[in-house]
PDB file of N, CA and C in Angstrom:
ATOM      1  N   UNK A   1       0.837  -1.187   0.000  1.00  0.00           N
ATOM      2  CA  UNK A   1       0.000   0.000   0.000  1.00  0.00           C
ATOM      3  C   UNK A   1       0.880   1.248   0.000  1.00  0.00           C
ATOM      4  N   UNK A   2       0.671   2.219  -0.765  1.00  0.00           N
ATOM      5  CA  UNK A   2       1.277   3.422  -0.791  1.00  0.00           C
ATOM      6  C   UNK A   2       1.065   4.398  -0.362  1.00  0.00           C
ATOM      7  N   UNK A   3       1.538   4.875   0.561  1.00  0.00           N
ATOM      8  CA  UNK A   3       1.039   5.687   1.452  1.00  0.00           C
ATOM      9  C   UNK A   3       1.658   7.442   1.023  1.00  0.00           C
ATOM     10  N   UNK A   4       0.502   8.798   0.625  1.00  0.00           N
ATOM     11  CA  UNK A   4       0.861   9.962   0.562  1.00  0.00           C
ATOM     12  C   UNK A   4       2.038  10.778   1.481  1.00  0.00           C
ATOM     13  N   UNK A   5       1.590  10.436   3.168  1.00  0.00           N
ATOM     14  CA  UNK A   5       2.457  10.801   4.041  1.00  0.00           C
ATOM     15  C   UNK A   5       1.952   9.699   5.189  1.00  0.00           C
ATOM     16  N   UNK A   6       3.682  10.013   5.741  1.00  0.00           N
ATOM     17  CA  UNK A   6       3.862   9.554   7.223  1.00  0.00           C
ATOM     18  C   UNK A   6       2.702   9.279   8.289  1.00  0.00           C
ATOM     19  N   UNK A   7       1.891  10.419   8.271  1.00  0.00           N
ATOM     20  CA  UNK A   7       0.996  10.661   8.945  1.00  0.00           C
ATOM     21  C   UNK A   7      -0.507   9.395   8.865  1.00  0.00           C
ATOM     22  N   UNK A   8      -0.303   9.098   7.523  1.00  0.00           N
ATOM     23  CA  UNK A   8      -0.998   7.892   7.383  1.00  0.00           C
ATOM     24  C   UNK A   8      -1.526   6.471   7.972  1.00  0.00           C
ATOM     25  N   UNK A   9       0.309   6.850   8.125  1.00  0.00           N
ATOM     26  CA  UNK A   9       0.859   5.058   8.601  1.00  0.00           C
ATOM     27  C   UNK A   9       0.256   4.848  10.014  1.00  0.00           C
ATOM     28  N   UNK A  10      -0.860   3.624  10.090  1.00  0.00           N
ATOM     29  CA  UNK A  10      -1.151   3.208  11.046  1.00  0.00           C
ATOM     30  C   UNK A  10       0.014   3.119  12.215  1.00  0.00           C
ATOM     31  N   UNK A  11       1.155   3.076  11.923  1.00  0.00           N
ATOM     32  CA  UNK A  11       1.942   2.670  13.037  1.00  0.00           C
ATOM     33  C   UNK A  11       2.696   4.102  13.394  1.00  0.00           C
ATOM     34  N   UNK A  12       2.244   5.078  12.280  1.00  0.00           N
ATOM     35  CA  UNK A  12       2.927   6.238  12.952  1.00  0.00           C
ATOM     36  C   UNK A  12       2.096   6.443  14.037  1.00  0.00           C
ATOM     37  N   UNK A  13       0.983   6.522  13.820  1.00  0.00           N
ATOM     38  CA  UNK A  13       0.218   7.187  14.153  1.00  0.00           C
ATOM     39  C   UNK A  13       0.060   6.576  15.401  1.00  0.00           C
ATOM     40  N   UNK A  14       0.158   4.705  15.928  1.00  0.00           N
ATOM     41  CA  UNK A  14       0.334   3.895  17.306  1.00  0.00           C
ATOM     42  C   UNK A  14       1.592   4.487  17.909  1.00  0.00           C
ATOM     43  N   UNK A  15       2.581   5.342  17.575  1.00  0.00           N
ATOM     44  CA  UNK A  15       3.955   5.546  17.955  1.00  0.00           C
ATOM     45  C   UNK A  15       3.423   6.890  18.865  1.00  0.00           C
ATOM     46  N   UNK A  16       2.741   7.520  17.812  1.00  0.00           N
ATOM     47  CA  UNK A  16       2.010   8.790  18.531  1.00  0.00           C
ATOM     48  C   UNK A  16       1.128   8.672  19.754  1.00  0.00           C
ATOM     49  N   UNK A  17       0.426   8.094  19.483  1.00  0.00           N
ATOM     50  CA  UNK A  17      -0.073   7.196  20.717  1.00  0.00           C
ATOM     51  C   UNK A  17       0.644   6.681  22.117  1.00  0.00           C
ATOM     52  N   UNK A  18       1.663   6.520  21.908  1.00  0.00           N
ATOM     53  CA  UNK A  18       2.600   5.752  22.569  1.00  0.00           C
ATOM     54  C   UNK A  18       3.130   7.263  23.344  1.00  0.00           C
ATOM     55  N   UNK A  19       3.973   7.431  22.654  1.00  0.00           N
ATOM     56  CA  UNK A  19       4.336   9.416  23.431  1.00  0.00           C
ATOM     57  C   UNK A  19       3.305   9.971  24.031  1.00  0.00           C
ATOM     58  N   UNK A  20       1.948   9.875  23.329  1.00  0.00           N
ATOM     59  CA  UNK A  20       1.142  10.605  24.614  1.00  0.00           C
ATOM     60  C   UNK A  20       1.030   9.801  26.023  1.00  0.00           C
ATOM     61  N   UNK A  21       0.998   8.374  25.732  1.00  0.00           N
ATOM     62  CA  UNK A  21       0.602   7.898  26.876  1.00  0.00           C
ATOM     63  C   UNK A  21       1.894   7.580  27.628  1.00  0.00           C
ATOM     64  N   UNK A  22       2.817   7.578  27.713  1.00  0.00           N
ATOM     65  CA  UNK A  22       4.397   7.860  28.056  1.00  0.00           C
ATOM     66  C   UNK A  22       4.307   9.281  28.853  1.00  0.00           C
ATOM     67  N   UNK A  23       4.089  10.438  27.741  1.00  0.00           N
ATOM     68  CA  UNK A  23       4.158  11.350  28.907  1.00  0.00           C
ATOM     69  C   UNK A  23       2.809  11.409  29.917  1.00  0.00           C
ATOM     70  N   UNK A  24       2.379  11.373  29.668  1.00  0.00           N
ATOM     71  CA  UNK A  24       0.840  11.098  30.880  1.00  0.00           C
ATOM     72  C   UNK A  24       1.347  10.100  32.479  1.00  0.00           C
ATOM     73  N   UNK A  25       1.945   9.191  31.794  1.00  0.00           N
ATOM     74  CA  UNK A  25       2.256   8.482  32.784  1.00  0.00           C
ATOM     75  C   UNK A  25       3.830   8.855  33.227  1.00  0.00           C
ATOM     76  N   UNK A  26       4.337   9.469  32.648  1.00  0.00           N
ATOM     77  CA  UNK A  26       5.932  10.225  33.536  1.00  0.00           C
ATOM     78  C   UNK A  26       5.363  11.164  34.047  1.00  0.00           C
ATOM     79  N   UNK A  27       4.206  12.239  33.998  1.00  0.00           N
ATOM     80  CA  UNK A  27       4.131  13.481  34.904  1.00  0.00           C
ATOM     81  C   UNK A  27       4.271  12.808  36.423  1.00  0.00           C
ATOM     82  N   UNK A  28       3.866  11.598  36.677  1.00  0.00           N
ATOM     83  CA  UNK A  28       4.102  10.886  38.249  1.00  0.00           C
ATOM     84  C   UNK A  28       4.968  10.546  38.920  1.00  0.00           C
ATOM     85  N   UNK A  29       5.976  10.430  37.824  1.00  0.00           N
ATOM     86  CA  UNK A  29       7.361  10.325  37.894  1.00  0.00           C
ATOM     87  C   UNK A  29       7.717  11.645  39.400  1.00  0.00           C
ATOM     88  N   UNK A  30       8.961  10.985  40.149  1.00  0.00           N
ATOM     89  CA  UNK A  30      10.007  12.347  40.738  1.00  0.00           C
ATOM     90  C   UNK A  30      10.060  13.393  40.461  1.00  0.00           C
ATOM     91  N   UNK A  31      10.100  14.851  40.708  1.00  0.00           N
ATOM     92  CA  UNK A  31      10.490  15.771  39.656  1.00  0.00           C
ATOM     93  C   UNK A  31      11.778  15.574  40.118  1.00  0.00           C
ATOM     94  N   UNK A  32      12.805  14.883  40.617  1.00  0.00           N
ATOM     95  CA  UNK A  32      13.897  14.846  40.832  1.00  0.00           C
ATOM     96  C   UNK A  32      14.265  14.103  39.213  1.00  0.00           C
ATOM     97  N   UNK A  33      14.202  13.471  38.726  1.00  0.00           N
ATOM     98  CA  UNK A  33      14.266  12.490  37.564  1.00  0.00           C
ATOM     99  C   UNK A  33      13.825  12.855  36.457  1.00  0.00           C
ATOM    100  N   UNK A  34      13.731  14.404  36.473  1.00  0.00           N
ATOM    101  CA  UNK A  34      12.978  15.296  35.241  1.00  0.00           C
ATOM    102  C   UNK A  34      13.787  15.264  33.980  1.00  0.00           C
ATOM    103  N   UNK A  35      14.983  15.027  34.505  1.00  0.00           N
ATOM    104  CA  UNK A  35      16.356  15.158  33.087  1.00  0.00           C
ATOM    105  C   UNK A  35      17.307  14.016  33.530  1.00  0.00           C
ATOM    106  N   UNK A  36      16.760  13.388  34.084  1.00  0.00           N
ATOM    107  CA  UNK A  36      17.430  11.596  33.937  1.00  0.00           C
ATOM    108  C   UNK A  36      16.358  11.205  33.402  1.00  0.00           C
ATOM    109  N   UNK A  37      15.743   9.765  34.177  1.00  0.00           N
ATOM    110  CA  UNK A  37      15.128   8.746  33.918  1.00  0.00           C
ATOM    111  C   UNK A  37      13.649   9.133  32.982  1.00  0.00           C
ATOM    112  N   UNK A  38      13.252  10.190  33.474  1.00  0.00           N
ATOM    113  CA  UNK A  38      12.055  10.718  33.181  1.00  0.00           C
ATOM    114  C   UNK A  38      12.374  11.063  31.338  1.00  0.00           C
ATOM    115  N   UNK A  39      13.118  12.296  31.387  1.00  0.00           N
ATOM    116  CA  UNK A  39      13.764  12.599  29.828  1.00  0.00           C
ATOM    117  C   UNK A  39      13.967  11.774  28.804  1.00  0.00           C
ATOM    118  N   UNK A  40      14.603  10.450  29.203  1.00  0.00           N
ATOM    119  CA  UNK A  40      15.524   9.387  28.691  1.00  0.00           C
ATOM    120  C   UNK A  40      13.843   8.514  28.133  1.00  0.00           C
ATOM    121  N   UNK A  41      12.988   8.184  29.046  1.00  0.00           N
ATOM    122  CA  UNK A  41      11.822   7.568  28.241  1.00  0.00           C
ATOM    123  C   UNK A  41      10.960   8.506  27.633  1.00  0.00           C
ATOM    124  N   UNK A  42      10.864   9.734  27.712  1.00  0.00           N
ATOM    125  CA  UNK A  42      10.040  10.642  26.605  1.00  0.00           C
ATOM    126  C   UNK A  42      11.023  10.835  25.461  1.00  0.00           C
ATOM    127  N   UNK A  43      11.809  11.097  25.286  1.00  0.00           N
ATOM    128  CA  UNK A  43      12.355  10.739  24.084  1.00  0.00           C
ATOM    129  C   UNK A  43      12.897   9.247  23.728  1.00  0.00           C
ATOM    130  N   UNK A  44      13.101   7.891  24.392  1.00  0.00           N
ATOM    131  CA  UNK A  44      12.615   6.879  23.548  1.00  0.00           C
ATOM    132  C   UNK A  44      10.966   6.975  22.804  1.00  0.00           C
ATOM    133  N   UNK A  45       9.992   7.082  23.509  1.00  0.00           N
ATOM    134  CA  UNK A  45       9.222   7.327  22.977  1.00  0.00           C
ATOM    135  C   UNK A  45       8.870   8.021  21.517  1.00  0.00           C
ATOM    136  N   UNK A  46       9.153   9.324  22.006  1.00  0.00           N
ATOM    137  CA  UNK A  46       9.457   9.846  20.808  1.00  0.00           C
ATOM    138  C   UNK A  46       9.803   9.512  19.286  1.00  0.00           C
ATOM    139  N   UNK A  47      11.277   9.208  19.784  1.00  0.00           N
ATOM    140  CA  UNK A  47      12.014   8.430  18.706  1.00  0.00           C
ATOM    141  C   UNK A  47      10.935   7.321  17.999  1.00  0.00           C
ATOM    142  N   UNK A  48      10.096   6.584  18.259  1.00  0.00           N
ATOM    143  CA  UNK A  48       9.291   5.544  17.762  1.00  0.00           C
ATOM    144  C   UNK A  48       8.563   5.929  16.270  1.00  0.00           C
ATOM    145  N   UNK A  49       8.006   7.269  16.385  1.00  0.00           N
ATOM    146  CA  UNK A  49       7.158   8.182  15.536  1.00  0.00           C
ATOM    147  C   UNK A  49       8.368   8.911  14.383  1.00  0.00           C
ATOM    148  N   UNK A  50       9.022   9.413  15.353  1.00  0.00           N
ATOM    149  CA  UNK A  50       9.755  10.338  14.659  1.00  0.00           C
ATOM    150  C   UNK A  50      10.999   9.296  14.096  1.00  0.00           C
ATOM    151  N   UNK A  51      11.457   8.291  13.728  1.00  0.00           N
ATOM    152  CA  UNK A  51      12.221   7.195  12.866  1.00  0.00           C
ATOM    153  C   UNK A  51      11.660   6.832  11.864  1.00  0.00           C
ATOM    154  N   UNK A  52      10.022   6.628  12.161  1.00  0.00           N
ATOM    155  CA  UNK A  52       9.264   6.075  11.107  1.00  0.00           C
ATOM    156  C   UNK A  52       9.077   7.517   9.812  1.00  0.00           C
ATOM    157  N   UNK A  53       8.851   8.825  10.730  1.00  0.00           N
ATOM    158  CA  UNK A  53       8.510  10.158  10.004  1.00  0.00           C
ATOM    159  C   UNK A  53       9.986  10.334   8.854  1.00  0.00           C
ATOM    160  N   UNK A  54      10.914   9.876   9.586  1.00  0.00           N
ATOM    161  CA  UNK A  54      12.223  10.448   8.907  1.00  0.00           C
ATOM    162  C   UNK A  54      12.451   9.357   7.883  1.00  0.00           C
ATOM    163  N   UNK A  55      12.059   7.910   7.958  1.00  0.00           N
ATOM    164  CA  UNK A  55      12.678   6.857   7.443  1.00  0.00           C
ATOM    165  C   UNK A  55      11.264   7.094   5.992  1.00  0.00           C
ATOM    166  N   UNK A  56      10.400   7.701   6.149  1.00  0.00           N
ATOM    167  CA  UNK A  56       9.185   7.387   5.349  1.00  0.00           C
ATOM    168  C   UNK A  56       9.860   8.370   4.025  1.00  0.00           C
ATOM    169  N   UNK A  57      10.661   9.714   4.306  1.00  0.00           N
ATOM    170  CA  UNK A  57      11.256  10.452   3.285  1.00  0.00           C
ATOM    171  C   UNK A  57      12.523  10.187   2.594  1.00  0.00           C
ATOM    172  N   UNK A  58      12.753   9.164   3.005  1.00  0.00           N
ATOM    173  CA  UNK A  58      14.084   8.436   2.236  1.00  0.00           C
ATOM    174  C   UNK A  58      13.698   7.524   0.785  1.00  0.00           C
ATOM    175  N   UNK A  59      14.546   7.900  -0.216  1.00  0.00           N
ATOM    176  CA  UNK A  59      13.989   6.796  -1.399  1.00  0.00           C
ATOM    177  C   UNK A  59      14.319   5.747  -1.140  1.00  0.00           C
ATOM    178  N   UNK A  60      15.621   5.077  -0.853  1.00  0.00           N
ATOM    179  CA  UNK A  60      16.469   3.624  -0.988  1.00  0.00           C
ATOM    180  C   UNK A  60      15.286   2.440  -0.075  1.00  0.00           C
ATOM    181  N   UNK A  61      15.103   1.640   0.174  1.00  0.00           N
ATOM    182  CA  UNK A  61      14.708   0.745   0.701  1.00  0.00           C
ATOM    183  C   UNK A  61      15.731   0.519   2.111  1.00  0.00           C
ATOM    184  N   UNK A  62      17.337   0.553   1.664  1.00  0.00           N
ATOM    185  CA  UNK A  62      18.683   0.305   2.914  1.00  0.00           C
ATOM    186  C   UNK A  62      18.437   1.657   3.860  1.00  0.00           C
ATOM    187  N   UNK A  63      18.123   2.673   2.946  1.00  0.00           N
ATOM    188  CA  UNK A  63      18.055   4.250   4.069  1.00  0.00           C
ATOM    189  C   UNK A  63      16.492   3.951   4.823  1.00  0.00           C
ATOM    190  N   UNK A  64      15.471   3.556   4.462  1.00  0.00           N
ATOM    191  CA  UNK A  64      14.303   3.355   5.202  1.00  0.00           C
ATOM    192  C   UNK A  64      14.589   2.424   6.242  1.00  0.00           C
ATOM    193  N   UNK A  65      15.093   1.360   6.057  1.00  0.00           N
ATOM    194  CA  UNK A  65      15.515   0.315   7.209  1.00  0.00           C
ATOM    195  C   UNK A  65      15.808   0.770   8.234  1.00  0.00           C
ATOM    196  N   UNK A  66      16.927   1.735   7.560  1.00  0.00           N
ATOM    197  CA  UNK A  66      17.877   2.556   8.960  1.00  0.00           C
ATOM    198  C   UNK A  66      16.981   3.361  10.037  1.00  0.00           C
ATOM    199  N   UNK A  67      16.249   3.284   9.631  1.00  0.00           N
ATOM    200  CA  UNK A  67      15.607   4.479  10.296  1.00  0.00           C
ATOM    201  C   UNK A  67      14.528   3.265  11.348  1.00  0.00           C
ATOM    202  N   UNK A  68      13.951   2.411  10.447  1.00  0.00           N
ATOM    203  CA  UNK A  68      12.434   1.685  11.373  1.00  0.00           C
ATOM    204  C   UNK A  68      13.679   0.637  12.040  1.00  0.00           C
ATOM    205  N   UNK A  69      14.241   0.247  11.598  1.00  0.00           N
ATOM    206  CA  UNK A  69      15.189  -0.818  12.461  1.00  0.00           C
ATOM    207  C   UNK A  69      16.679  -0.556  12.667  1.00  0.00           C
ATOM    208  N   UNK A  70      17.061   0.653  13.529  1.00  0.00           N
ATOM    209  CA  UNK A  70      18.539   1.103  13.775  1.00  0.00           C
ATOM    210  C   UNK A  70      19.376  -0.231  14.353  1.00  0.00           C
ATOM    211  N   UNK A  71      19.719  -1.338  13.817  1.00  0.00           N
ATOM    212  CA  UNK A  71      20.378  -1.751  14.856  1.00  0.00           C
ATOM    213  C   UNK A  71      19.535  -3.168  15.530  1.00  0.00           C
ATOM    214  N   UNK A  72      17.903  -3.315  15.297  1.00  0.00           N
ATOM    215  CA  UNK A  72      17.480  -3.866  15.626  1.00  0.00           C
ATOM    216  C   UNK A  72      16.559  -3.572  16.890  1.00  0.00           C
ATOM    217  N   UNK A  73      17.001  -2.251  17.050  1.00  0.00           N
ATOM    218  CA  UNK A  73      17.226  -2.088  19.261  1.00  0.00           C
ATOM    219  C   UNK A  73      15.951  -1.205  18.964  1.00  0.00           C
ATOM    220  N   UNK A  74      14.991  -0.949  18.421  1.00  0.00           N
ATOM    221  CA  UNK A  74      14.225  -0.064  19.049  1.00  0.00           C
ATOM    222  C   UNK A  74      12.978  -0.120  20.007  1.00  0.00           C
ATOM    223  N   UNK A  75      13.308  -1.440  20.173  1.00  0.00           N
ATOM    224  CA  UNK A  75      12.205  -2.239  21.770  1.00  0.00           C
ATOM    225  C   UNK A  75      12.733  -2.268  22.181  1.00  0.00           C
ATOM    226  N   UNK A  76      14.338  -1.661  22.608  1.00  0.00           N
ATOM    227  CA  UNK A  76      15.000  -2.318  23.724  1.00  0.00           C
ATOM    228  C   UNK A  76      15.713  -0.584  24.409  1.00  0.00           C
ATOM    229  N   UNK A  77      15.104   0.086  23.709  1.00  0.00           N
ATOM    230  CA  UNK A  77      15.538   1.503  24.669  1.00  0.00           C
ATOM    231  C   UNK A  77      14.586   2.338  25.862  1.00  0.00           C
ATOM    232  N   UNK A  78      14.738   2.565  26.339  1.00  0.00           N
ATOM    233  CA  UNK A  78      15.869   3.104  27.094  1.00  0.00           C
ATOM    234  C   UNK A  78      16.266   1.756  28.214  1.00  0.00           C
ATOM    235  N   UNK A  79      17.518   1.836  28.309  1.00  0.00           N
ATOM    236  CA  UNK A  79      18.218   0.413  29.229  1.00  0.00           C
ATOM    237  C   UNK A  79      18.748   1.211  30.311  1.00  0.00           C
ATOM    238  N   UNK A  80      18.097   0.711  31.632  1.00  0.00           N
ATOM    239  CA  UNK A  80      18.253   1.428  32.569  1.00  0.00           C
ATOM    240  C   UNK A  80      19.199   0.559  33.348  1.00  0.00           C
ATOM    241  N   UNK A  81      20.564   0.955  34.085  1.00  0.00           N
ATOM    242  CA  UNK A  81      20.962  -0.288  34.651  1.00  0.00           C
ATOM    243  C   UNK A  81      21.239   0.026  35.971  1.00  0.00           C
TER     244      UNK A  81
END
């Protein structure tokens, strides 16, 4: 299926989803942890939407990859240890 824009994509659009309900549930968070732990999962989040937004304007098929699968790791961030 060919999609006009990003905005389309069912899964952008679950990624978006995902960031809202991420930050909803960090406002409970510490405010001590506002720019550690807290920061570190609103922008994994983030990143989910915005890989797919960036990877959707690439022509190559190898440059789109890069973007929806960096590495493989993008269920596996943020690693807290």
């Amino acid at each position: 299926m060919a999609y006009e824009s990003f905005e389309d994509m069912t899964v952008w659009q679950k990624g978006m989803e995902l960031a809202q309900s991420v930050y909803s549930m960090t406002e409970r968070l510490p405010r001590k942890e506002d720019f550690g732990l807290t920061s570190q999962i609103r922008r994994s989040a983030r990143s989910v939407s915005g890989n797919i937004a960036e990877g959707f304007g690439r022509k190559h098929t190898k440059d789109k990859l890069i973007f929806i699968m960096p590495h493989g790791a993008l269920s596996l961030k943020p690693r807290v240890t």
